[in-house]
Structures are given as structure tokens and as C-alpha cells.
PDB file of N, CA and C in Angstrom:
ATOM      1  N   UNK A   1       0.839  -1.177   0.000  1.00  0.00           N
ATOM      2  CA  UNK A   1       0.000   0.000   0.000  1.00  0.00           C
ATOM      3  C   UNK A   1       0.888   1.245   0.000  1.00  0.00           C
ATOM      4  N   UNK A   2       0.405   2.288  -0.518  1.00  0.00           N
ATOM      5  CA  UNK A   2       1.045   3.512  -0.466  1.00  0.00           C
ATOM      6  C   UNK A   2       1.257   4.161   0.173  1.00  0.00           C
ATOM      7  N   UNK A   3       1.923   5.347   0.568  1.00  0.00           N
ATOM      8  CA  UNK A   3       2.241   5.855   1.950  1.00  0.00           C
ATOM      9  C   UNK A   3       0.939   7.346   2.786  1.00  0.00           C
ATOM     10  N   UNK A   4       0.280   7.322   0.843  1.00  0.00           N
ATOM     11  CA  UNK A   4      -0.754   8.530   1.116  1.00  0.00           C
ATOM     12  C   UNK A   4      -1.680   7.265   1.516  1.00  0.00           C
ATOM     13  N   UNK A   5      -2.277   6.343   1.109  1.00  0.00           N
ATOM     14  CA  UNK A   5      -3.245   5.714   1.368  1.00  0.00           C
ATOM     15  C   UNK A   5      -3.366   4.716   2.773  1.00  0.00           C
ATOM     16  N   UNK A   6      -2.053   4.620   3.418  1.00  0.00           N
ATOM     17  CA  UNK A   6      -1.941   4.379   4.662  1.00  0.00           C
ATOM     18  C   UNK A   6      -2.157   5.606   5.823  1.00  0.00           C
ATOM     19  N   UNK A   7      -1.615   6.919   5.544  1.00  0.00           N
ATOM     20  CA  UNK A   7      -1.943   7.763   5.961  1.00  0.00           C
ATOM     21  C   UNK A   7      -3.642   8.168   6.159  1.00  0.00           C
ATOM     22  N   UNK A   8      -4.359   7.980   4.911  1.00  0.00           N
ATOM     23  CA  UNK A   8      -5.140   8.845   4.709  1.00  0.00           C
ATOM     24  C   UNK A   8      -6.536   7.613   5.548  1.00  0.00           C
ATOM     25  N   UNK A   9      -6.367   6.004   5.731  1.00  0.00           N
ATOM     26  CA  UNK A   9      -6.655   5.390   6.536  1.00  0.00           C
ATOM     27  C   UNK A   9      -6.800   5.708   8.221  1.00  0.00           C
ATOM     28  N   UNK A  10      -5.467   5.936   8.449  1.00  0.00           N
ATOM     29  CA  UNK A  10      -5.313   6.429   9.692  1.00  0.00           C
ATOM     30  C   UNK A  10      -5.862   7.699  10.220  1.00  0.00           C
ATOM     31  N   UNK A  11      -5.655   8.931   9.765  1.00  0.00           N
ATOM     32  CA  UNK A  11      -6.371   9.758   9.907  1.00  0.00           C
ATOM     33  C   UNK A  11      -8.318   9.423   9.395  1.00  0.00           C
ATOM     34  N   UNK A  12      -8.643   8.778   9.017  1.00  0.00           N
ATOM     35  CA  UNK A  12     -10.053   8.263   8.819  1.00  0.00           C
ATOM     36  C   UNK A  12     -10.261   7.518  10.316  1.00  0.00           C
ATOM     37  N   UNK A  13      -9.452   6.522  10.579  1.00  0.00           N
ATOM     38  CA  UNK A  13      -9.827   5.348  11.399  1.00  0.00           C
ATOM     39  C   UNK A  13      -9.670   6.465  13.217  1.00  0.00           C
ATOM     40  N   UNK A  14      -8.999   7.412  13.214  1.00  0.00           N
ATOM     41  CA  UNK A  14      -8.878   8.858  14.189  1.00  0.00           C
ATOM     42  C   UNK A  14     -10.132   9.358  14.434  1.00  0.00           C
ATOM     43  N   UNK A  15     -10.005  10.177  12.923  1.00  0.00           N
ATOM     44  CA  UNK A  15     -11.501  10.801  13.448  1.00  0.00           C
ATOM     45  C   UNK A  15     -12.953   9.913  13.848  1.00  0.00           C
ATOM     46  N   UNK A  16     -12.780   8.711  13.177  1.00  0.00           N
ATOM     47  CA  UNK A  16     -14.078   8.129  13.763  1.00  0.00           C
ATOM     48  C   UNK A  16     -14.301   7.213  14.561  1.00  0.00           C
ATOM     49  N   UNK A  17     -12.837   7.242  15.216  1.00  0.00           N
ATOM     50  CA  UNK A  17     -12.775   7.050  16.781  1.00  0.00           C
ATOM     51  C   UNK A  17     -13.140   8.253  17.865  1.00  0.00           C
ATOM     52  N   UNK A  18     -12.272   8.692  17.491  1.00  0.00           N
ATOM     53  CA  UNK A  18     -12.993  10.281  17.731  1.00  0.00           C
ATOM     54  C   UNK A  18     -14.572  10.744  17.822  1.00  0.00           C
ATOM     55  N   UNK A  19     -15.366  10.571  16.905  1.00  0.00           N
ATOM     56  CA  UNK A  19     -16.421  10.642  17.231  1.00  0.00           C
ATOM     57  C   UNK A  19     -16.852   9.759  17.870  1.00  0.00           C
ATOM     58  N   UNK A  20     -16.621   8.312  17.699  1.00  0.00           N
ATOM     59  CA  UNK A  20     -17.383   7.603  18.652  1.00  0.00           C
ATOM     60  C   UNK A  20     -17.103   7.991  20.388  1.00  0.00           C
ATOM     61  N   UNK A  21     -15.748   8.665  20.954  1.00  0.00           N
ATOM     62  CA  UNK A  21     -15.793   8.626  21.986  1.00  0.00           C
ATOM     63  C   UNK A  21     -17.077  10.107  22.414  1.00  0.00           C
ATOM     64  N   UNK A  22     -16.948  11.568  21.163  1.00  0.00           N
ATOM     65  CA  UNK A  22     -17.496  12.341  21.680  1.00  0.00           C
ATOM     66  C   UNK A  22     -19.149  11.741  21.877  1.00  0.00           C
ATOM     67  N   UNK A  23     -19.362  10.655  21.101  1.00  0.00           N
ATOM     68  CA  UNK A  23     -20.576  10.249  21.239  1.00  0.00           C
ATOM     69  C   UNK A  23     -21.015   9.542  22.498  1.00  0.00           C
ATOM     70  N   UNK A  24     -20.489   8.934  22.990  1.00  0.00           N
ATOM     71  CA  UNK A  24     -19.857   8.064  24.460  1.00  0.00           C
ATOM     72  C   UNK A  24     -20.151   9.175  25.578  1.00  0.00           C
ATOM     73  N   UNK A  25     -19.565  10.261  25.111  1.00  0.00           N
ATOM     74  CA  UNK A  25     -19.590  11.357  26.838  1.00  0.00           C
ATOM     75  C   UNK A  25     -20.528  12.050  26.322  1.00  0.00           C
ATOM     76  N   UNK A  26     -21.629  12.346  24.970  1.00  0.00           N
ATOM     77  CA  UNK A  26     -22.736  12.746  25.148  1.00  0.00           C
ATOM     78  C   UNK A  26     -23.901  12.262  25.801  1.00  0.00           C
ATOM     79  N   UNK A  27     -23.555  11.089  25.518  1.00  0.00           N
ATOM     80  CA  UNK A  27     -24.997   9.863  26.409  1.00  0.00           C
ATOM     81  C   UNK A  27     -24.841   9.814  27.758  1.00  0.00           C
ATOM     82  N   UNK A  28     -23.443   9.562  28.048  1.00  0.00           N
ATOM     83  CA  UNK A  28     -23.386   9.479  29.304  1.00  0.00           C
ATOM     84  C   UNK A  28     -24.058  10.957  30.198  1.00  0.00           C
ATOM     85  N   UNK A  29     -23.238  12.098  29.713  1.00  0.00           N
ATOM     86  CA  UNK A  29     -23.727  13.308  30.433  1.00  0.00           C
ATOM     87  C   UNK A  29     -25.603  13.520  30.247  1.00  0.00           C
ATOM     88  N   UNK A  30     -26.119  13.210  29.020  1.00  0.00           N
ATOM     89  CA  UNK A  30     -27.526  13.079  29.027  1.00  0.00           C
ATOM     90  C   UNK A  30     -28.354  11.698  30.303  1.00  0.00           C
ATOM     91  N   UNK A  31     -27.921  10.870  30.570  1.00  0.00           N
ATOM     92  CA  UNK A  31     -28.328  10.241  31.397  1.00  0.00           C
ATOM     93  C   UNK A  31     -28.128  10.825  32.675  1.00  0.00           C
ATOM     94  N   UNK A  32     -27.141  11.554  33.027  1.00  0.00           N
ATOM     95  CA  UNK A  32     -26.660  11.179  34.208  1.00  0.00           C
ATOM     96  C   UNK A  32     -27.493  13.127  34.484  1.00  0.00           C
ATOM     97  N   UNK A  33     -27.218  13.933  33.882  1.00  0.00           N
ATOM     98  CA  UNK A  33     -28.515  14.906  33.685  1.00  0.00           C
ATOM     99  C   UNK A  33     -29.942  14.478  33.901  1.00  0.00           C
ATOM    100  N   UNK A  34     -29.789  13.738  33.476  1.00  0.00           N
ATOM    101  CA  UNK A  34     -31.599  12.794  33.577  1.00  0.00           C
ATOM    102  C   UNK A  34     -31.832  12.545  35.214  1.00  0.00           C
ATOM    103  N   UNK A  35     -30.978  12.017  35.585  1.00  0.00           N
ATOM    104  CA  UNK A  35     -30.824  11.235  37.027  1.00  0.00           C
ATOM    105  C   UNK A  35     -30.771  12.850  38.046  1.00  0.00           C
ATOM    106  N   UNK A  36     -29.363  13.818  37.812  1.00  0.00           N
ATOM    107  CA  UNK A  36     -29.637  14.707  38.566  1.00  0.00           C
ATOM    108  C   UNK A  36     -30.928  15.388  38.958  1.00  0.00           C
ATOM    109  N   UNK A  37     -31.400  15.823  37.443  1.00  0.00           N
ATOM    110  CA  UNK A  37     -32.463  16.355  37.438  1.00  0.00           C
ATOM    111  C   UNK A  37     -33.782  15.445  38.650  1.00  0.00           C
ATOM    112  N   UNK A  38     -33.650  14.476  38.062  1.00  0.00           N
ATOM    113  CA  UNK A  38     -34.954  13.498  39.003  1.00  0.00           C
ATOM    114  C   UNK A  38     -34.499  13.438  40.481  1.00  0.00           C
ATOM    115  N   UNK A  39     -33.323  13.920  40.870  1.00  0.00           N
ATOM    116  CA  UNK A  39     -33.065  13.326  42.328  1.00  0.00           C
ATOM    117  C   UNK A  39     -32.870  15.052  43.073  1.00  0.00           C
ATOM    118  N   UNK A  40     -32.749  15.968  42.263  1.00  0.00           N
ATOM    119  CA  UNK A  40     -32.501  17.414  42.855  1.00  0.00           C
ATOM    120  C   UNK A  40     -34.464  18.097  42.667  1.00  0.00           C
ATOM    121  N   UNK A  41     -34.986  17.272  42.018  1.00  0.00           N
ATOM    122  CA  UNK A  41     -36.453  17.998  42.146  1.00  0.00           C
ATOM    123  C   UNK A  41     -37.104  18.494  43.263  1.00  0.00           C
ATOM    124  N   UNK A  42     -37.648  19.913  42.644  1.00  0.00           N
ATOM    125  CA  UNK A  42     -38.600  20.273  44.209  1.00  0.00           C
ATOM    126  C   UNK A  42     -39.725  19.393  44.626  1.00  0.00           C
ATOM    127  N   UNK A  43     -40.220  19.728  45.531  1.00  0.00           N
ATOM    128  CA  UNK A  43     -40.996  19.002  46.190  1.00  0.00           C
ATOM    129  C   UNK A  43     -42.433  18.916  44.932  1.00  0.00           C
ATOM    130  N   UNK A  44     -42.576  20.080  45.014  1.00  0.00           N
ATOM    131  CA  UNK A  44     -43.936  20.798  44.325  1.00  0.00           C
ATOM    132  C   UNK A  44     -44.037  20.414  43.209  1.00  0.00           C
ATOM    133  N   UNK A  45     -42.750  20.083  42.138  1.00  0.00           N
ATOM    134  CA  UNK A  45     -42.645  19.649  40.978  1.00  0.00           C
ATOM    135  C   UNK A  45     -43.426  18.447  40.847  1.00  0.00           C
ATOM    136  N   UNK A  46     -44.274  18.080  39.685  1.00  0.00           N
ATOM    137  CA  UNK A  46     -44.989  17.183  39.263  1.00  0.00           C
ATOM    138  C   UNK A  46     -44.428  16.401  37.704  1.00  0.00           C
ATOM    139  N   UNK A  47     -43.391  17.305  37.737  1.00  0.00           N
ATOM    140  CA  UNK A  47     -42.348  16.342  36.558  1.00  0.00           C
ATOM    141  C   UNK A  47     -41.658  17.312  35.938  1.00  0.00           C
ATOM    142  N   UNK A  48     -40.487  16.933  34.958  1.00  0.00           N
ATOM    143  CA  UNK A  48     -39.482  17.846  34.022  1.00  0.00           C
ATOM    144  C   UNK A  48     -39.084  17.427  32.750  1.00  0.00           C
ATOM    145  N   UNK A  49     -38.437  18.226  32.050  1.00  0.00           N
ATOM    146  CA  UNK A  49     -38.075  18.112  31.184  1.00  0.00           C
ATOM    147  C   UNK A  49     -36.700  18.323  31.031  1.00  0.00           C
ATOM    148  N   UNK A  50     -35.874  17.842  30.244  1.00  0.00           N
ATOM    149  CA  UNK A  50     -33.908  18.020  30.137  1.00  0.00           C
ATOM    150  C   UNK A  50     -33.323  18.490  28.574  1.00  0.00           C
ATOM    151  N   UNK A  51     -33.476  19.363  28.548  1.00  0.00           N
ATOM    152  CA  UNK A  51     -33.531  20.020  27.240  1.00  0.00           C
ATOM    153  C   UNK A  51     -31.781  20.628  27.040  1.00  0.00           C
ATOM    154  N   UNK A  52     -31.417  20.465  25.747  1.00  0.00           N
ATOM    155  CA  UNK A  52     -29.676  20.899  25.816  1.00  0.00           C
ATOM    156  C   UNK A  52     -29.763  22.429  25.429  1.00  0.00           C
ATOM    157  N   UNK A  53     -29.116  23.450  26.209  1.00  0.00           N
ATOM    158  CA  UNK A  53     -28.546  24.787  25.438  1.00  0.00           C
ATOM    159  C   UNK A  53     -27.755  24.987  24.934  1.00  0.00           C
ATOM    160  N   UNK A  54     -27.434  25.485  24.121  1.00  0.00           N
ATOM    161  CA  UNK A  54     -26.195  25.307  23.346  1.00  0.00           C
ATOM    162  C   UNK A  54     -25.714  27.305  23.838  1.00  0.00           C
ATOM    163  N   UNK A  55     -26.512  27.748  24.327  1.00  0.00           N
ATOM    164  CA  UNK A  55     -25.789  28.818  24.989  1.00  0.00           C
ATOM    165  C   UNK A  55     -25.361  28.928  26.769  1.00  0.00           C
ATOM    166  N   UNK A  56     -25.539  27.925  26.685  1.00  0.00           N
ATOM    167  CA  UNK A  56     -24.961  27.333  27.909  1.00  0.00           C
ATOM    168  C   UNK A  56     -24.255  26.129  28.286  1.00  0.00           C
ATOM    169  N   UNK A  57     -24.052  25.193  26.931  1.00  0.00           N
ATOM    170  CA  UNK A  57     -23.538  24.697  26.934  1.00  0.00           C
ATOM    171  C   UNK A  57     -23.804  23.565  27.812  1.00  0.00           C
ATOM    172  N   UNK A  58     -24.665  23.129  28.353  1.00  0.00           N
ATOM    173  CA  UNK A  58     -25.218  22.202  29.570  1.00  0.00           C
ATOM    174  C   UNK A  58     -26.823  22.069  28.945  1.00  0.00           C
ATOM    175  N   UNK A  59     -27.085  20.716  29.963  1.00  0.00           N
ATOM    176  CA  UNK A  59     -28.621  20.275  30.062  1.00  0.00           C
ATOM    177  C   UNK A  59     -28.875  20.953  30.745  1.00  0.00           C
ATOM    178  N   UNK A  60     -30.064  21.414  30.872  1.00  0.00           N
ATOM    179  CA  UNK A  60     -31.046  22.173  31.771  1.00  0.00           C
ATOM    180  C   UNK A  60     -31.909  21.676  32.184  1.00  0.00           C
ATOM    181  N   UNK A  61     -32.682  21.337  33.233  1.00  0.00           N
ATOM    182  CA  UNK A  61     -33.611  20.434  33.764  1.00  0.00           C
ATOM    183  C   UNK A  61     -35.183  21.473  33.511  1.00  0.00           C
ATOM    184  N   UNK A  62     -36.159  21.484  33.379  1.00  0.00           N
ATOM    185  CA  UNK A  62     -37.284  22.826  33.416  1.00  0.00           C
ATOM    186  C   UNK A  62     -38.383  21.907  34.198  1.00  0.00           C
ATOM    187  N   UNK A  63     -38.387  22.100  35.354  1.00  0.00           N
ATOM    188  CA  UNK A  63     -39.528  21.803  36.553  1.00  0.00           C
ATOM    189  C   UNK A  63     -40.820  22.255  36.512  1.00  0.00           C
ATOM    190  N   UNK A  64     -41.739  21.168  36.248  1.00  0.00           N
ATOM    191  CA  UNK A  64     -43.376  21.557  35.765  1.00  0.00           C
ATOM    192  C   UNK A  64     -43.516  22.248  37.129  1.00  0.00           C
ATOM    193  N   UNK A  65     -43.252  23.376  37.838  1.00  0.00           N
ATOM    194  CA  UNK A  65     -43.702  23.859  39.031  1.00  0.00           C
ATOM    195  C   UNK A  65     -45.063  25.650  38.908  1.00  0.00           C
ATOM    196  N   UNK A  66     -45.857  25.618  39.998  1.00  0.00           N
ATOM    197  CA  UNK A  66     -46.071  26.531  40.058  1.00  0.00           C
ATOM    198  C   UNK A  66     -45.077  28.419  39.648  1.00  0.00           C
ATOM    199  N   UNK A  67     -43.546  27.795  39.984  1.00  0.00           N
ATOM    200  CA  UNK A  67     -42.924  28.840  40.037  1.00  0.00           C
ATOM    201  C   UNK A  67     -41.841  28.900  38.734  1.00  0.00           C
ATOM    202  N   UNK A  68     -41.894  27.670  38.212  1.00  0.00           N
ATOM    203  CA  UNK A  68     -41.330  27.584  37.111  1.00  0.00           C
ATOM    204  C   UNK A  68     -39.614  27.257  37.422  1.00  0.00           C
ATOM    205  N   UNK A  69     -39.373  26.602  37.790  1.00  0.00           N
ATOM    206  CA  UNK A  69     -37.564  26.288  37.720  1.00  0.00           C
ATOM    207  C   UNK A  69     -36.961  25.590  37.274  1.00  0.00           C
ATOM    208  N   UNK A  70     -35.666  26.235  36.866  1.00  0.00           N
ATOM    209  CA  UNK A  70     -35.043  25.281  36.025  1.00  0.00           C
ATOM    210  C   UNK A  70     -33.654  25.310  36.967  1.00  0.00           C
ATOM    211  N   UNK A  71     -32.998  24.057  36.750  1.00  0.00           N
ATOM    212  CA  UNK A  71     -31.427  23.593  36.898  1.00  0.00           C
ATOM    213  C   UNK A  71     -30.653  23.547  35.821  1.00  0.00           C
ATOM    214  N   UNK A  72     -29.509  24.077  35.993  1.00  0.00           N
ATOM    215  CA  UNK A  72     -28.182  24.027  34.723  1.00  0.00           C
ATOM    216  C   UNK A  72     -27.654  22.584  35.099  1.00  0.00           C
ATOM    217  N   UNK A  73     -27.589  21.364  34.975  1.00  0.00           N
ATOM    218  CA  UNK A  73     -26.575  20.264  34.773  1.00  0.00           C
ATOM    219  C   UNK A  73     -25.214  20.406  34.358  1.00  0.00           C
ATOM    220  N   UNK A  74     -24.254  21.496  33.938  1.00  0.00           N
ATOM    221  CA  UNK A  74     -23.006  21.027  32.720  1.00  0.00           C
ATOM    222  C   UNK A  74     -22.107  19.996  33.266  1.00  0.00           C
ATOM    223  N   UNK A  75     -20.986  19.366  32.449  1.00  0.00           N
ATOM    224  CA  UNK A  75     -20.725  18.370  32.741  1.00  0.00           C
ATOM    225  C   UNK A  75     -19.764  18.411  34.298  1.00  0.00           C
ATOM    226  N   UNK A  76     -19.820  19.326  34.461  1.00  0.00           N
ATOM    227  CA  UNK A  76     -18.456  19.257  36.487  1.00  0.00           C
ATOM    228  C   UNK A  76     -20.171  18.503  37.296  1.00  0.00           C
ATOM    229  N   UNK A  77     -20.882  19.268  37.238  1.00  0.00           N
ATOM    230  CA  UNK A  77     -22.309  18.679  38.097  1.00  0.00           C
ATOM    231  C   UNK A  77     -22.559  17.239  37.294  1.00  0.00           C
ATOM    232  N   UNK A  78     -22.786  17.398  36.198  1.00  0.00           N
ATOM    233  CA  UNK A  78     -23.141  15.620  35.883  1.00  0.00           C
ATOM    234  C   UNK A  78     -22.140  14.730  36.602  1.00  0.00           C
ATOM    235  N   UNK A  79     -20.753  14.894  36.154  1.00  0.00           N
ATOM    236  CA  UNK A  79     -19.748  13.903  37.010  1.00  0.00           C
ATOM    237  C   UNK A  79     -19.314  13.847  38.285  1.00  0.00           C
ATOM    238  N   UNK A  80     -19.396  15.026  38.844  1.00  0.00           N
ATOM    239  CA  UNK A  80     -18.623  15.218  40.015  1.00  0.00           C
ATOM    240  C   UNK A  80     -19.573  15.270  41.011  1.00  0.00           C
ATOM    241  N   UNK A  81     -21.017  15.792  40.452  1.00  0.00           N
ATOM    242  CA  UNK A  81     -22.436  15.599  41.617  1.00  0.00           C
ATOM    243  C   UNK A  81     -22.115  16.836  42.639  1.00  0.00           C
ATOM    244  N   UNK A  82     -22.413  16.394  43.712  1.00  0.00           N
ATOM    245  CA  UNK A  82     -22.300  17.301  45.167  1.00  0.00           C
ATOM    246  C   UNK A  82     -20.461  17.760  45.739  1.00  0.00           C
ATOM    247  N   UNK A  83     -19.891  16.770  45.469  1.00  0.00           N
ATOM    248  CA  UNK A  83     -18.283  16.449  45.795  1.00  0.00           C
ATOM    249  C   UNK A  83     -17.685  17.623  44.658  1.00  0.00           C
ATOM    250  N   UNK A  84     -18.393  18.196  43.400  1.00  0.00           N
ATOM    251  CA  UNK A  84     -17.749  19.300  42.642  1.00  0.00           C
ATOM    252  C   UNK A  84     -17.589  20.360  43.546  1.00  0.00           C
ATOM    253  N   UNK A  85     -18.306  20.545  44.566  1.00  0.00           N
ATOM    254  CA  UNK A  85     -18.145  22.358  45.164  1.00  0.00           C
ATOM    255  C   UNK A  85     -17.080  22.391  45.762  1.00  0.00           C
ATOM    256  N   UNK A  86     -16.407  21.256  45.949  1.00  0.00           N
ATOM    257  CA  UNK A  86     -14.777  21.740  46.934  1.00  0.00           C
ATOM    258  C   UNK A  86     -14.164  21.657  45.610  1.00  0.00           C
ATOM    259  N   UNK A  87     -14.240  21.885  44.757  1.00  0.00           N
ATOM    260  CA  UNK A  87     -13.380  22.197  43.658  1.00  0.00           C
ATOM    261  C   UNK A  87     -13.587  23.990  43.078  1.00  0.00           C
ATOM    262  N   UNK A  88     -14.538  24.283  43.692  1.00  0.00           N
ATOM    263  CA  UNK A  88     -14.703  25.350  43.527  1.00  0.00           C
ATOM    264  C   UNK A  88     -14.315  26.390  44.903  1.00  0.00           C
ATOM    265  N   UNK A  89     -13.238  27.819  44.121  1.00  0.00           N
ATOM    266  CA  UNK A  89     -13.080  28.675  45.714  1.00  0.00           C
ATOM    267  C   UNK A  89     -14.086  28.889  46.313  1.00  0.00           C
ATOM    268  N   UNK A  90     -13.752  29.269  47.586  1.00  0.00           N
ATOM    269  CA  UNK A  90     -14.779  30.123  48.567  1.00  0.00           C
ATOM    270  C   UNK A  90     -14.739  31.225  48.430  1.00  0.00           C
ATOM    271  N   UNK A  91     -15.877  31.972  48.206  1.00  0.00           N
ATOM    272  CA  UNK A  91     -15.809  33.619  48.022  1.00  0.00           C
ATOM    273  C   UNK A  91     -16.815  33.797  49.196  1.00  0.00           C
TER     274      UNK A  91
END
């Protein structure tokens, strides 16, 4: 085989490894959004929805509530849960 057509393999067999992993940490962060959302609900809430922003870059949870609330999920809260805030300073 040739040296462009071994190349041009490899860079193929990359990128769509590549996507398969970005595809891998999209599902995962959508589930695990799913789960936050259901386990951080208000009381009052009677169900939600997990909708992606792309100006925020995170799932958003939107709580069928009288008062209307929503939660940001992005991925430090999907993975890291409650144990993320000591990663964050104290102000």
C-alpha cells in the first residue's frame, strides 16, 4: 500500500474514533442529567423536562412547578455531583 493511502486510513480510522468517543460522553452526560435532574427535584414539581442549550452549553432540567424552575446540569455537576463544590473557591 502507499504511503498517502496508509496515511489517509489512519487519519479516517482517528476521526471516527474520535467521534465515537465524543458520542460516548454525550450519552453518558444526558443520562446522568436525567438522574440529577430526578433526584434534585422540588418538592412541588410534578415532573421535568432536560432540554440541551447550546448557549450554555449544559442540560437544563425545566420543573413543571407553580414557580417555574429550572437547573443548569453542565458536565463538572453531571460527574462530580455534590463532591464538585470543593473544587470550587470560597468567596
Amino acid at each position: 500500500m502507499s504511503r498517502v493511502v496508509r496515511w489517509f486510513l489512519a487519519v479516517l480510522a482517528s476521526g471516527l474514533l474520535a467521534l465515537v468517543a465524543v458520542g460516548l460522553v454525550g450519552v453518558a452526560w444526558n443520562d446522568r442529567a436525567d438522574d440529577v435532574c430526578r433526584e434534585q427535584a422540588p418538592q412541588a414539581a410534578v415532573g421535568y423536562t432536560v432540554t440541551w442549550e447550546w448557549s450554555e452549553f449544559a442540560y437544563v432540567c425545566d420543573y413543571h412547578t407553580p414557580t417555574r424552575q429550572t437547573k443548569r446540569v453542565g458536565i463538572i455537576d453531571a460527574f462530580h455531583g455534590e463532591g464538585g463544590q470543593r473544587h470550587r473557591p470560597e468567596r
